[in-house]
Protein backbone atom coordinates (compact mmCIF):
# COMPACT_ATOMS: atom_id res chain seq x y z
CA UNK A 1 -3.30 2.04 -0.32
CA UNK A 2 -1.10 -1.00 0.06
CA UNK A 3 0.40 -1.45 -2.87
CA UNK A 4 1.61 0.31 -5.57
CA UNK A 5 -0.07 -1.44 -8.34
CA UNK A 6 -3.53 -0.44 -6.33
CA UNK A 7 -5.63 2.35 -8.22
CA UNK A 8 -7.95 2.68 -5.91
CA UNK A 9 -7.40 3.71 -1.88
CA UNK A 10 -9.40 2.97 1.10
CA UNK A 11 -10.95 6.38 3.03
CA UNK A 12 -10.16 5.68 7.04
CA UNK A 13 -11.31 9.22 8.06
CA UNK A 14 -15.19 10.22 8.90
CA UNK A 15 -16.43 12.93 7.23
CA UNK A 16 -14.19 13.37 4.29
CA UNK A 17 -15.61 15.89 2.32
CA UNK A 18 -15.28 16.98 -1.51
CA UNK A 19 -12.32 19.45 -1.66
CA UNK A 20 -10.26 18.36 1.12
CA UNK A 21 -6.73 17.41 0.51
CA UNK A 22 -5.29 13.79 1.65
CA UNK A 23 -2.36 12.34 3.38
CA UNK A 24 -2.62 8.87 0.83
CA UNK A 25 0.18 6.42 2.46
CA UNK A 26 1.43 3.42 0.64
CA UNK A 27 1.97 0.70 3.33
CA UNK A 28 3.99 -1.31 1.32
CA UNK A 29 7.26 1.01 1.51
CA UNK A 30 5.67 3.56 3.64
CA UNK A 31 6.13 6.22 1.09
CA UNK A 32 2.77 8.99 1.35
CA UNK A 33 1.66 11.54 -1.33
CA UNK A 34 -1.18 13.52 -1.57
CA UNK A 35 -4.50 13.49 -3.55
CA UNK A 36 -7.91 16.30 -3.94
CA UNK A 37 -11.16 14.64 -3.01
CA UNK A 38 -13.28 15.18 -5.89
CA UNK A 39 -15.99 13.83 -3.90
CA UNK A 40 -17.49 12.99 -0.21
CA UNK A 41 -16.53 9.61 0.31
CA UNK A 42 -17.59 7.83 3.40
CA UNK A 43 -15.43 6.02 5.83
CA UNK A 44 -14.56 2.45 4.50
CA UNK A 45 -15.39 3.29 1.05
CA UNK A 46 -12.94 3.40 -1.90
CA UNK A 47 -11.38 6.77 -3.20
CA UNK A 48 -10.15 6.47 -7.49
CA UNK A 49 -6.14 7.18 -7.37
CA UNK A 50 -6.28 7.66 -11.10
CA UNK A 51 -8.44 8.40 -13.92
CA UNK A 52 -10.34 5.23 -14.50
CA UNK A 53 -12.46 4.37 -18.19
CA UNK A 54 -14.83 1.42 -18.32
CA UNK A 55 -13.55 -2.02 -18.64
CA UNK A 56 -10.03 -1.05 -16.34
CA UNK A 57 -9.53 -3.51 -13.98
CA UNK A 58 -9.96 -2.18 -10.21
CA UNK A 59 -6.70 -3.00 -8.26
CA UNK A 60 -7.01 -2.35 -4.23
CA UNK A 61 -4.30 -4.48 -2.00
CA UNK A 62 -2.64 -5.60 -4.92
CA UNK A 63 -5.70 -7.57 -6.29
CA UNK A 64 -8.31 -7.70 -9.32
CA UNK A 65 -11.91 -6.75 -7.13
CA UNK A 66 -14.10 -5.90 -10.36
CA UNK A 67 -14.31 -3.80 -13.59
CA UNK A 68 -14.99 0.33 -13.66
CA UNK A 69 -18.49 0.27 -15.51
CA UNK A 70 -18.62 3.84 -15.58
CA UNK A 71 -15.72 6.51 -15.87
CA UNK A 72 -14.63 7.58 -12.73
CA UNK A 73 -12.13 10.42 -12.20
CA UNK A 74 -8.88 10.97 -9.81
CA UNK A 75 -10.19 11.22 -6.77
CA UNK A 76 -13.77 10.55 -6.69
CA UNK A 77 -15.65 7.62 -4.91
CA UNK A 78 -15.67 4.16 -6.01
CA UNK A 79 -18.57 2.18 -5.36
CA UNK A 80 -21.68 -0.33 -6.56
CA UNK A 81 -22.36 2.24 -9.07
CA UNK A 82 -19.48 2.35 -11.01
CA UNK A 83 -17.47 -1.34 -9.64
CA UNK A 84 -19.00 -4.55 -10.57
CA UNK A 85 -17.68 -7.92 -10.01
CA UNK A 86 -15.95 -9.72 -13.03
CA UNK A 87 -17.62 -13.02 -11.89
CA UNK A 88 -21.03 -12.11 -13.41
């Protein structure tokens, strides 16, 4: 993640599997902590940080990307099927 607003993170591993344990690093002040993969999430994709409800805004490098349409829990993959865009 880059900042610490984000509540989403960005998966920069291959093969990261459901169960695995991460090294999550903030850029921004270059603090880390770590977070359970709920899920397999590919390389490039985004990983939830927190519990997320439809309707929350999604927050990854400090900026508004879409809405959650459908909950998503700490640590499980964020994608088209629960993110849409806010602009339609």
């Amino acid at each position: 993640m880059h900042d610490r607003r984000d509540n989403v993170g960005v998966v920069v591993v291959e093969g990261l599997a459901a169960g695995t344990t991460m090294l999550c690093v903030v850029t921004a002040d270059d603090s880390d902590f770590r977070l359970l993969a709920a899920a397999a999430v590919p390389i490039g994709h985004k990983i939830a940080l927190a519990d997320l409800k439809p309707g929350d805004t999604v927050v990854k490098y400090g900026h508004d990307i879409g809405r959650v349409v459908a909950p998503v829990a700490r640590g499980e993959h964020v994608h088209v099927h629960n993110l849409k865009t806010k602009r339609w």
